[in-house]
Protein backbone atom coordinates (compact mmCIF):
# COMPACT_ATOMS: atom_id res chain seq x y z
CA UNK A 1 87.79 106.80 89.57
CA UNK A 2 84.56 105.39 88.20
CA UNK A 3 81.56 104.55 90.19
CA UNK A 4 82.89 101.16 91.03
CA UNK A 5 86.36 101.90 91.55
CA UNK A 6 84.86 104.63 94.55
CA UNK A 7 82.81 102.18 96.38
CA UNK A 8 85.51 99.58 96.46
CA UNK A 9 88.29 101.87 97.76
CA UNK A 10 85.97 102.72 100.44
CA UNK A 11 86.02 99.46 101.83
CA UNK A 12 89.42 99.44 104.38
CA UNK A 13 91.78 97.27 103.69
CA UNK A 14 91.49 96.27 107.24
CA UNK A 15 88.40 94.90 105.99
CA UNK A 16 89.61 93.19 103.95
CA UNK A 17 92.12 91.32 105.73
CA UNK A 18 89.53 90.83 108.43
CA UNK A 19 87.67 87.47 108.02
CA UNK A 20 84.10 88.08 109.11
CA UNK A 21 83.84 90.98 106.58
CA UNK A 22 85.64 90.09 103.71
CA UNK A 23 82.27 88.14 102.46
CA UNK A 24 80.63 91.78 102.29
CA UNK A 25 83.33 92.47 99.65
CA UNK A 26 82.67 89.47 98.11
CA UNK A 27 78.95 90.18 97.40
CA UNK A 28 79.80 93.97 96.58
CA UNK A 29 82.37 92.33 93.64
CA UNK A 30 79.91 89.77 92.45
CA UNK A 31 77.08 92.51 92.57
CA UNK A 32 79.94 94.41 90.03
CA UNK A 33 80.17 91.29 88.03
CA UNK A 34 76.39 90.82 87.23
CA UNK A 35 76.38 94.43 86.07
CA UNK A 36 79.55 93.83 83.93
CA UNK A 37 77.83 90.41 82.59
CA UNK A 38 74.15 91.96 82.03
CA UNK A 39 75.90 94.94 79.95
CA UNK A 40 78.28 92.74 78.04
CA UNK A 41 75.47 90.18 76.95
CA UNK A 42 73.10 93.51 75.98
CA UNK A 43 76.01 94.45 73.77
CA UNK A 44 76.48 91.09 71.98
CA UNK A 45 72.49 90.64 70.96
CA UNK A 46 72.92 94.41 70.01
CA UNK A 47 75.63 93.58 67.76
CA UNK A 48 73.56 90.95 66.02
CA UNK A 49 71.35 92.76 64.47
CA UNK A 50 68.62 90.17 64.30
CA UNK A 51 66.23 91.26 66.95
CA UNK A 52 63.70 94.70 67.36
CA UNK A 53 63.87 96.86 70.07
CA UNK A 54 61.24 95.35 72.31
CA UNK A 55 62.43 92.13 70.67
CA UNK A 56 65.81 93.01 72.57
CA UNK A 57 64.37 93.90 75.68
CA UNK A 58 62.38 90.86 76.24
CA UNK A 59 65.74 88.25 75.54
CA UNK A 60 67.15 90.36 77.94
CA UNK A 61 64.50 90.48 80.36
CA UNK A 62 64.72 86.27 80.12
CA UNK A 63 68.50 86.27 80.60
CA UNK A 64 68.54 88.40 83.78
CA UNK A 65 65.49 86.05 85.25
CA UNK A 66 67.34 83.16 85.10
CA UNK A 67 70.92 84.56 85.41
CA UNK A 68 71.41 87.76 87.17
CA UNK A 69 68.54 88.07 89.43
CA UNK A 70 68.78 85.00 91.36
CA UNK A 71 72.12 85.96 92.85
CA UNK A 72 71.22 89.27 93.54
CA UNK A 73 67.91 88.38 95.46
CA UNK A 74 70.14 85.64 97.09
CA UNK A 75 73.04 88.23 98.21
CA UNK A 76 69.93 90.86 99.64
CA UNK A 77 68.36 87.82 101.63
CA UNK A 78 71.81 87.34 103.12
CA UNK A 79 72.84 90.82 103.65
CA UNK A 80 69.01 91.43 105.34
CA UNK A 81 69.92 89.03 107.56
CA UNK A 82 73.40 90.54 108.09
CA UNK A 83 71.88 93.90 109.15
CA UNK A 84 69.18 91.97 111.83
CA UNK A 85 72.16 90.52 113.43
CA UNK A 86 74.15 93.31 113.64
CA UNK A 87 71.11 95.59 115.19
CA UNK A 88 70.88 92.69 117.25
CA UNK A 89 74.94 93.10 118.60
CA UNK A 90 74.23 96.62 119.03
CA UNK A 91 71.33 96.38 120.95
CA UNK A 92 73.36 94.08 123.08
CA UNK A 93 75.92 96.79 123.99
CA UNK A 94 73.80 98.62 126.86
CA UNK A 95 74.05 100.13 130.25
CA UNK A 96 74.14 97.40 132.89
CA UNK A 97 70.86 97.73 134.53
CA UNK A 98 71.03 98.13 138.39
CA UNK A 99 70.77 95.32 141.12
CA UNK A 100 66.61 95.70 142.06
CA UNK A 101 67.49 93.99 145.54
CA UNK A 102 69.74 96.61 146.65
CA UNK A 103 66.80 98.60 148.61
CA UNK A 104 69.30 101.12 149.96
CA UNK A 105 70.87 101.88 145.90
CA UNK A 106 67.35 101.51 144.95
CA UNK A 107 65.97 104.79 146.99
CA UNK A 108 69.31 106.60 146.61
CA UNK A 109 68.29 106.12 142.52
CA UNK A 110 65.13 108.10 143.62
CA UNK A 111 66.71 110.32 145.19
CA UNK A 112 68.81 110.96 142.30
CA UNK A 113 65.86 111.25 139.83
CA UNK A 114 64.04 114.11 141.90
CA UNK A 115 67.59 115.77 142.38
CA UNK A 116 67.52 115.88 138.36
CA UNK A 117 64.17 116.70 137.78
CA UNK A 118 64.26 119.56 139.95
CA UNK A 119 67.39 121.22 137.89
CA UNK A 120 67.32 124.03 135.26
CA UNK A 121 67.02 121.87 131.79
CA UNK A 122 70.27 123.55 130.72
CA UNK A 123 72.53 122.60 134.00
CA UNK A 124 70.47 119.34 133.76
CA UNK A 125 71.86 118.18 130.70
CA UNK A 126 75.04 119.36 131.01
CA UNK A 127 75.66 117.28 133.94
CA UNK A 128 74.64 114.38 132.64
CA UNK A 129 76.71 114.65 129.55
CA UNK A 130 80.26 115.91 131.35
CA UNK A 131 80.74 111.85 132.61
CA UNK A 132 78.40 110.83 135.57
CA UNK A 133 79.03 108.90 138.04
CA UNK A 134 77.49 105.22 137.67
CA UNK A 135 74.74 105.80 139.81
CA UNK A 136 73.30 108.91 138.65
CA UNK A 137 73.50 106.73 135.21
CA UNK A 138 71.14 103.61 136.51
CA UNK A 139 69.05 106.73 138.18
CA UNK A 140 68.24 107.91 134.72
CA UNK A 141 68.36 104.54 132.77
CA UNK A 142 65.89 102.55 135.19
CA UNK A 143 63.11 104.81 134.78
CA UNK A 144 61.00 106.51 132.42
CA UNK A 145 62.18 110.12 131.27
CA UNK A 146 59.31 112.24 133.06
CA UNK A 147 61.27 111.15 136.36
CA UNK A 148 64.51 112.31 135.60
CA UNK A 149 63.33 115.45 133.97
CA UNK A 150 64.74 114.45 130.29
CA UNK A 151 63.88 114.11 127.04
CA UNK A 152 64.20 111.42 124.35
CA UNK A 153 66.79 112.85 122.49
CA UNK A 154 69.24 113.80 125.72
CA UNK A 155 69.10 109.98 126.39
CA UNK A 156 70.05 108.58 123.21
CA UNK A 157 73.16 111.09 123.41
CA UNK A 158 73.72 109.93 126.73
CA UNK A 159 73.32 106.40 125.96
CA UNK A 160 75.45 106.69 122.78
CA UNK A 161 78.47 108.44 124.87
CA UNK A 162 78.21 105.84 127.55
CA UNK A 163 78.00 102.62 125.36
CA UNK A 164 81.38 104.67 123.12
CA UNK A 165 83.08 104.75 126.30
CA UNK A 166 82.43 101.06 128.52
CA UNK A 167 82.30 99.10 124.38
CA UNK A 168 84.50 100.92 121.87
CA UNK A 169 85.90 98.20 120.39
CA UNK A 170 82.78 96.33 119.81
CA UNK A 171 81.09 99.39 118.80
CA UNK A 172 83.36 99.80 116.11
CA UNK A 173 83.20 96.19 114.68
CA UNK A 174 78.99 97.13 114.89
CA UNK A 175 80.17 100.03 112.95
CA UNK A 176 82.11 98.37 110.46
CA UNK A 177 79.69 95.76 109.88
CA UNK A 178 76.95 97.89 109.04
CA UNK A 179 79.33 100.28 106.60
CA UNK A 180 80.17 96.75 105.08
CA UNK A 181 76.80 95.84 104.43
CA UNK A 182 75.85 99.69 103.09
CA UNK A 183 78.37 99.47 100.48
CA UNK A 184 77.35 96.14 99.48
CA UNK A 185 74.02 96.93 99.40
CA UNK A 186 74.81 99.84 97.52
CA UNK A 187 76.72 97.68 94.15
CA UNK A 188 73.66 95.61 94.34
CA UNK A 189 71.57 98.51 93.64
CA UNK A 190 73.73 99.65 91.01
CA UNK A 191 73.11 95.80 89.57
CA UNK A 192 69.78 96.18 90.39
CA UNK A 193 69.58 99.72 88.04
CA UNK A 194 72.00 97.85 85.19
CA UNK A 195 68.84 95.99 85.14
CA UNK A 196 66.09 98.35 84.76
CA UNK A 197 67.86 99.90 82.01
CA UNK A 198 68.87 96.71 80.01
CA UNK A 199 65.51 95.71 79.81
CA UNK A 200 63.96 98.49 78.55
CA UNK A 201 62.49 99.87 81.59
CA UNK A 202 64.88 102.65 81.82
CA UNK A 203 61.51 105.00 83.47
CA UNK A 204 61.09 102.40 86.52
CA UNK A 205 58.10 102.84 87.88
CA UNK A 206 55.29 99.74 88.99
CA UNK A 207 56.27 97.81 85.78
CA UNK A 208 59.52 97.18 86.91
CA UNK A 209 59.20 96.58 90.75
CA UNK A 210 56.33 94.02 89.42
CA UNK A 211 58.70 92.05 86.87
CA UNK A 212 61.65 92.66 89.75
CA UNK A 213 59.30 90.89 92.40
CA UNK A 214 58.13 87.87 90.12
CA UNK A 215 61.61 87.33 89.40
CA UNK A 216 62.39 87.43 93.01
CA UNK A 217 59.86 85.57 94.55
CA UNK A 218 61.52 82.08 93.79
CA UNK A 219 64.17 82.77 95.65
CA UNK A 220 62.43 84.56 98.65
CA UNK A 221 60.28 81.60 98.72
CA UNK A 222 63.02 78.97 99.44
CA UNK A 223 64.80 81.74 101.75
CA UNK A 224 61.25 81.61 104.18
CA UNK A 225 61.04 77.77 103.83
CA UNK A 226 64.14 77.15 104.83
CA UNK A 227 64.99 80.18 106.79
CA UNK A 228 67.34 82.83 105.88
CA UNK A 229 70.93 81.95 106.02
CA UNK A 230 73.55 84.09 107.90
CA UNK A 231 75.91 86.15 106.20
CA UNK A 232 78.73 84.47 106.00
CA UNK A 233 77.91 80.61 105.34
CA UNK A 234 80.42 78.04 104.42
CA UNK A 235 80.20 79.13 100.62
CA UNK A 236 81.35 82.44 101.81
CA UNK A 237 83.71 80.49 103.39
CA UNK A 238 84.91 78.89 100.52
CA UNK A 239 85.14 82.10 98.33
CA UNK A 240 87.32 83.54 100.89
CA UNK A 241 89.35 80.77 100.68
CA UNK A 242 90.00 80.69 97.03
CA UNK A 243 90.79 84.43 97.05
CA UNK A 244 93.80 83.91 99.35
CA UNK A 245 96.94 83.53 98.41
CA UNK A 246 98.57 80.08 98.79
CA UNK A 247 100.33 80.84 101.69
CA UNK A 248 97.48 81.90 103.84
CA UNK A 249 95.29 78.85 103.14
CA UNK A 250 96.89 76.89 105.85
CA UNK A 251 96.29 79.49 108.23
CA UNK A 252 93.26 80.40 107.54
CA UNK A 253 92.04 76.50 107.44
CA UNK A 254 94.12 76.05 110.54
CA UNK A 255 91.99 79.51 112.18
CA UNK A 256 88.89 78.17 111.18
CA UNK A 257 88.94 74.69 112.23
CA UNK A 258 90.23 75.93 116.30
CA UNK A 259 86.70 78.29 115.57
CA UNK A 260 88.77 81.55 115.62
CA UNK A 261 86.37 82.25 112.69
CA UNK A 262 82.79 81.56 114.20
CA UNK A 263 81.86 80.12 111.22
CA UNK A 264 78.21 79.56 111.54
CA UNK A 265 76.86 76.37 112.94
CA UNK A 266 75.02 74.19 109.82
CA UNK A 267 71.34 72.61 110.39
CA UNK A 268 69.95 69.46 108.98
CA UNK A 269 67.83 70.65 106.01
């Protein structure tokens, strides 16, 4: 397999058949297909013959300013926003946090905490981990770590295990979203290097990330005008659509117009 063929068959084909990701393996092919076009036009001003070296590197340096690097700042914006909302879902999938007008769950919770606090660190963490009950769980959760007699890494593996076991199916779809957006991000870098080295800046360094950022800053300028767009918009949408068989148009026209999709809500410009 070459590079592109191993990031692609590392996206699931659940994924793929899965609407609300699919888009991520949109941007990961059209990430492929700026490389493919900013090699292939490199290779046809080669084969002319007509211009130098640097003379090559600047038409080159032109061509991916006005059309390669557009689509790739475009496809980051989105996937940056992608990544925000799915830290966002994440966050969302917590421990319930106890009723504060229970006075008589409330002291028992203090009780609880001093109980803790007062173990060996060793017997203390084991309990904690082998499934407690709910309310030693608020106990812990409610209150800073000094009073249960924890640290901060004992709480994120107990919050972890606890969120795995009350969400598991949405923490998977978190999970799958953010591998989605890894991979995609990681063919845009890949686009991103095809770049560096057809334009004669094969060392990197601040010359690049400078002529990267001008080139950029059009786009990133209309993004924080007109805010950043979510992930999958309604040309997402379309794409999709044109990369389904004919079959599954219906459906998936049918699926998206009872909202089954959550396709994202448009605002007046």
């Amino acid at each position: 397999m070459n590079f592109q063929q191993n990031l692609e068959a590392r996206f699931k084909t659940a994924w793929l058949n899965n609407a609300r990701l699919l888009p991520y393996h949109l941007t990961l092919s059209g990430a492929f297909e700026v490389s493919d076009k900013i090699t292939k036009k490199r290779n046809e001003l080669n084969a002319k013959g007509t211009l130098s070296a640097k003379g090559l590197d600047e038409a080159m340096r032109e061509f991916v300013t006005k059309e390669c690097i557009p689509d790739l700042a475009r496809s980051r914006c989105k996937l940056e926003a992608s990544a925000e909302d799915v830290a966002a879902k994440r966050q969302a999938l917590t421990i319930p946090k106890p009723d504060k007008s229970d006075v008589a769950g409330a002291l028992l919770r203090q009780e609880l905490r001093a109980h803790l606090r007062g173990m060996p660190m060793g017997d203390r963490a084991a309990l904690l981990l082998r499934d407690p009950d709910a309310a030693t769980i608020a106990a812990v959760f409610e209150a800073p770590n000094y009073l249960s007699g924890i640290d901060e890494k004992l709480r994120v593996e107990l919050e972890a295990r606890i969120v795995a076991a009350a969400h598991p199916q949405e923490l998977q779809a978190v999970e799958d979203e953010r591998e989605c957006i890894n991979l995609a991000n990681i063919a845009i870098n890949h686009a991103v290097d095809t770049i560096k080295k057809a334009t004669g800046y094969d060392h990197g360094g601040k010359a690049f990330d400078e002529f990267m950022t001008k080139a950029s800053a059009p786009i990133e300028a209309e993004f924080a005008k007109k805010g950043t767009p979510p992930a999958r918009n309604v040309e997402d949408m379309v794409a999709i659509y044109k990369s389904m068989n004919k079959d599954d148009q219906e459906e998936f026209v049918y699926r998206w117009a009872k909202g089954d999709l959550d396709p994202p809500k448009q605002e007046a410009a």
